[in-house]
N, C-alpha and C. Protein backbone atom coordinates (compact mmCIF):
# COMPACT_ATOMS: atom_id res chain seq x y z
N UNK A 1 4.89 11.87 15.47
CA UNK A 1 4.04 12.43 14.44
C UNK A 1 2.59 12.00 14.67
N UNK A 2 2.36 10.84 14.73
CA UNK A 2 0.96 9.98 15.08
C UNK A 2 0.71 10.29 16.73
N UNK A 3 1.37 10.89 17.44
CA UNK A 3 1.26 10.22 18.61
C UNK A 3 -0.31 11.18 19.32
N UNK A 4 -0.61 12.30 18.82
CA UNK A 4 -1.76 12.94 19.28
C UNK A 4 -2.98 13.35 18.61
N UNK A 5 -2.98 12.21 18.17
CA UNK A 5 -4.53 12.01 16.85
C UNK A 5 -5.66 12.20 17.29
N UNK A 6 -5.96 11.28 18.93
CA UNK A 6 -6.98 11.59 19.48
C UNK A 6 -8.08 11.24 18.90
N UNK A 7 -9.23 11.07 19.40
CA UNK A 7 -10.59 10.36 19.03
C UNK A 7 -11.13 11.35 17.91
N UNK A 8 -11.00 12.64 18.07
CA UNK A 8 -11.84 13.19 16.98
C UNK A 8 -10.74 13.15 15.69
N UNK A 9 -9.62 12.79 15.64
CA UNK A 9 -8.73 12.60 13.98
C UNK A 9 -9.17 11.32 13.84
N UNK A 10 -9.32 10.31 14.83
CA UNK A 10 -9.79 8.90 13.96
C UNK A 10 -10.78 8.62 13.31
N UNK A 11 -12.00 9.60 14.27
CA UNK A 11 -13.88 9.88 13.43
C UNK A 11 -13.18 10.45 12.17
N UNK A 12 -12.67 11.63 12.49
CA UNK A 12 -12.64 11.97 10.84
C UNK A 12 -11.49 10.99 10.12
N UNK A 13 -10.54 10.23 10.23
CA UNK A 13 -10.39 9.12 9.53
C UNK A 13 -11.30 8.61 8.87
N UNK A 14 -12.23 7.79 9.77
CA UNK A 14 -13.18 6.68 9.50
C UNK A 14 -14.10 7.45 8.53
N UNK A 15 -14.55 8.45 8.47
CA UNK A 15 -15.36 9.25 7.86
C UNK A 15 -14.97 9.59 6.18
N UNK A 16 -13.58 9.90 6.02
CA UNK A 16 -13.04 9.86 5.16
C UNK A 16 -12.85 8.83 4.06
N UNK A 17 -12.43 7.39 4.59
CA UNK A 17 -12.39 6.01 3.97
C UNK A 17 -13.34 5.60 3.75
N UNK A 18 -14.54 5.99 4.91
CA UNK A 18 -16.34 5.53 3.95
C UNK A 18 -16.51 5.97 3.15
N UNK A 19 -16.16 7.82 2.93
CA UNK A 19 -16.51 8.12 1.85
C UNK A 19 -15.71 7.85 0.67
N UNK A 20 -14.98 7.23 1.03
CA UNK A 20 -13.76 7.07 -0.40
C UNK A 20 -14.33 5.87 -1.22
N UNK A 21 -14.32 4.88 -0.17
CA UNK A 21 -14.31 3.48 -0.54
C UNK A 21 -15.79 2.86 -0.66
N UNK A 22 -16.66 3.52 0.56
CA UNK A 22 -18.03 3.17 0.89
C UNK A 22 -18.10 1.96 0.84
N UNK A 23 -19.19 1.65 1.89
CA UNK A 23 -19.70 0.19 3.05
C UNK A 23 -19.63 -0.53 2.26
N UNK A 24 -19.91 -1.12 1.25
CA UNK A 24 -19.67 -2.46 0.75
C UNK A 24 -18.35 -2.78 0.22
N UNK A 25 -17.54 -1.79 0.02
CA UNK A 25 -15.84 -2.80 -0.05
C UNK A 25 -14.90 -2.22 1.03
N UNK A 26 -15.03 -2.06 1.74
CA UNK A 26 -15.04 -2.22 3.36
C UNK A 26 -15.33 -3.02 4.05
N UNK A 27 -16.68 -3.27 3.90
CA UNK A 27 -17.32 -4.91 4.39
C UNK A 27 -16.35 -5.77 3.73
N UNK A 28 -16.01 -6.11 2.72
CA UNK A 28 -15.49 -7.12 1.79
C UNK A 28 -13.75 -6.93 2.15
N UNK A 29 -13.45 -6.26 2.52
CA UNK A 29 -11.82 -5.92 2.74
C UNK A 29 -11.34 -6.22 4.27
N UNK A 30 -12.79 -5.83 4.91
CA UNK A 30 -12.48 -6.17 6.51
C UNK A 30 -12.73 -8.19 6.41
N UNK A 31 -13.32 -8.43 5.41
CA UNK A 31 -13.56 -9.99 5.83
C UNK A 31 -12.79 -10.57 5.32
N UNK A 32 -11.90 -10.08 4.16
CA UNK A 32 -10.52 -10.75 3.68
C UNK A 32 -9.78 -10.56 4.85
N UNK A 33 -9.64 -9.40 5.71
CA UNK A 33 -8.40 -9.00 6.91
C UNK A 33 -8.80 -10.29 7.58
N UNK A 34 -10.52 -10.38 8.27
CA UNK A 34 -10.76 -11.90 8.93
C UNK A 34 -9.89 -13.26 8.85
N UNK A 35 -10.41 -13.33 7.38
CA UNK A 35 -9.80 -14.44 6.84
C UNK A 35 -7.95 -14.80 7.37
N UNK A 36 -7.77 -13.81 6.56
CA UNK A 36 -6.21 -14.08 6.94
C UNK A 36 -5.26 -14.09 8.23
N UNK A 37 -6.26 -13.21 9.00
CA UNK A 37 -5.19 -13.44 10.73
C UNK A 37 -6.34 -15.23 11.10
N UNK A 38 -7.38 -15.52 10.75
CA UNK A 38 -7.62 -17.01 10.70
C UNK A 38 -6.80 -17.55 10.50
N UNK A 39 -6.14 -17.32 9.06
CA UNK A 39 -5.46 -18.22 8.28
C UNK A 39 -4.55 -18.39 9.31
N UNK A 40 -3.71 -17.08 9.35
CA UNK A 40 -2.57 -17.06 9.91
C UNK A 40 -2.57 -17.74 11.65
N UNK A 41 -3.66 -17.76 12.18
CA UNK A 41 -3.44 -18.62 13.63
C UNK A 41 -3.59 -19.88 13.67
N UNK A 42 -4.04 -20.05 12.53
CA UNK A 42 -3.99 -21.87 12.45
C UNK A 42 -2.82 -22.26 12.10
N UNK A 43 -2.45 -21.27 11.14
CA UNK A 43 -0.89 -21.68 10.95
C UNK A 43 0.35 -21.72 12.34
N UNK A 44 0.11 -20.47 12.91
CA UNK A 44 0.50 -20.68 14.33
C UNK A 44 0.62 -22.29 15.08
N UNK A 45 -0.70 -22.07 15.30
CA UNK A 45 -1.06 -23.53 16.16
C UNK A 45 -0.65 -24.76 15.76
N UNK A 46 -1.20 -24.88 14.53
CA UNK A 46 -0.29 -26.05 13.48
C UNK A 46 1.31 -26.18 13.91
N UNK A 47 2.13 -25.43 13.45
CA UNK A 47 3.39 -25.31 14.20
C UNK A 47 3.68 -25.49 15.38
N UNK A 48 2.96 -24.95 16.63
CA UNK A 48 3.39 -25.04 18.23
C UNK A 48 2.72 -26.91 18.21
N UNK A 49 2.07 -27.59 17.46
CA UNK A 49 1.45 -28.78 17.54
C UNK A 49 2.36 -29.44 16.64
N UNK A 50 2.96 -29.30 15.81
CA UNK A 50 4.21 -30.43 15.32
C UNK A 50 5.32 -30.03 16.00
N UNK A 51 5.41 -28.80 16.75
CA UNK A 51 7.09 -28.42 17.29
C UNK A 51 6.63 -29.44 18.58
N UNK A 52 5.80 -29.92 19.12
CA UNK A 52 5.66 -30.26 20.53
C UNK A 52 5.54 -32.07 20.22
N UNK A 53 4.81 -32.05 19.50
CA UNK A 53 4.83 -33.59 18.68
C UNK A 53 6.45 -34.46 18.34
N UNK A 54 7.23 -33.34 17.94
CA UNK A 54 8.53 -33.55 17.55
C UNK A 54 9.18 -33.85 19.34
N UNK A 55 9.00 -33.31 20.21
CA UNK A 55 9.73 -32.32 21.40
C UNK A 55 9.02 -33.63 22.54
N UNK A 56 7.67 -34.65 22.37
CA UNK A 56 7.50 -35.23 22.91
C UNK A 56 8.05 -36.82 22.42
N UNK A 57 8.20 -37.40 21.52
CA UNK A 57 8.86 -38.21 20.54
C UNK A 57 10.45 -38.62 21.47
N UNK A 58 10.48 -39.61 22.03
CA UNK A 58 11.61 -39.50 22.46
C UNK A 58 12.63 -40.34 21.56
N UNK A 59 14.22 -39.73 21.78
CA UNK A 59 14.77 -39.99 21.09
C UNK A 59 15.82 -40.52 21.02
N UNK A 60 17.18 -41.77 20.45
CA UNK A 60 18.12 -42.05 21.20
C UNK A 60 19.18 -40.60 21.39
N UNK A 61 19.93 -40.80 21.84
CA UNK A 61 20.59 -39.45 22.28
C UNK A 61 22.27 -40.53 22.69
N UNK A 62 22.13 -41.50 22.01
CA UNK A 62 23.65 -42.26 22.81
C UNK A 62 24.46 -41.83 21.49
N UNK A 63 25.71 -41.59 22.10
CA UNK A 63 26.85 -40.81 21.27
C UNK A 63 26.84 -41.80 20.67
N UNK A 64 27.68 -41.67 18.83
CA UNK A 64 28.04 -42.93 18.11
C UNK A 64 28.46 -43.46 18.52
N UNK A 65 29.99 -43.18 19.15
CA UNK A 65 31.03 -44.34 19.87
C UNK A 65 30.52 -45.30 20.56
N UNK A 66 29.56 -44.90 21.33
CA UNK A 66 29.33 -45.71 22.50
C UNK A 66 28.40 -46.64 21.91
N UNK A 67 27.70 -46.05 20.79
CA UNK A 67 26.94 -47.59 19.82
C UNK A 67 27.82 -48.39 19.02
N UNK A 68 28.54 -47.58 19.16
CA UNK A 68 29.97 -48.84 17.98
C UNK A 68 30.56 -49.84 19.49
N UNK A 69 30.81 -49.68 20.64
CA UNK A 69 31.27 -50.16 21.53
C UNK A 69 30.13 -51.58 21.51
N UNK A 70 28.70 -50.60 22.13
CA UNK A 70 27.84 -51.44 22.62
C UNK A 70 27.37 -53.00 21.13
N UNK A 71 27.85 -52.74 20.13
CA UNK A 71 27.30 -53.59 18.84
C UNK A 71 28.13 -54.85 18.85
N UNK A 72 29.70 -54.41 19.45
CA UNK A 72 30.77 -55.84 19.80
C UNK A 72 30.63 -56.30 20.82
């Protein structure tokens, strides 16, 4: 359905939503969109930086038994 829009359906897109909405809450809607893929890559990074924090942390890994053995 979308697939042959082509440059002159997107001008007249863009043309359409200025006139709907006009430049100043557009400006203000594109800098909330800013905001939030911000938001959202810090949140990213935050995550790949405690998953790796966790992943460098070393850890015992000896089966119980063999700590119940090694304690007598």
């Amino acid at each position: 359905m979308l697939n042959n829009i082509g440059l002159p359906g997107l001008i007249l897109i863009a043309v359409v939503v200025l006139v709907l909405f006009g430049r100043g809450k557009i400006s203000s809607l594109m800098g909330e969109v800013g905001k939030g893929i911000t938001a959202f890559k810090r949140g990213v990074d935050d995550s790949k930086k405690e998953l790796d924090d966790n992943l460098a942390e070393p850890r015992d890994v000896t089966p119980e038994d063999q700590k119940a053995k090694d304690k007598v």
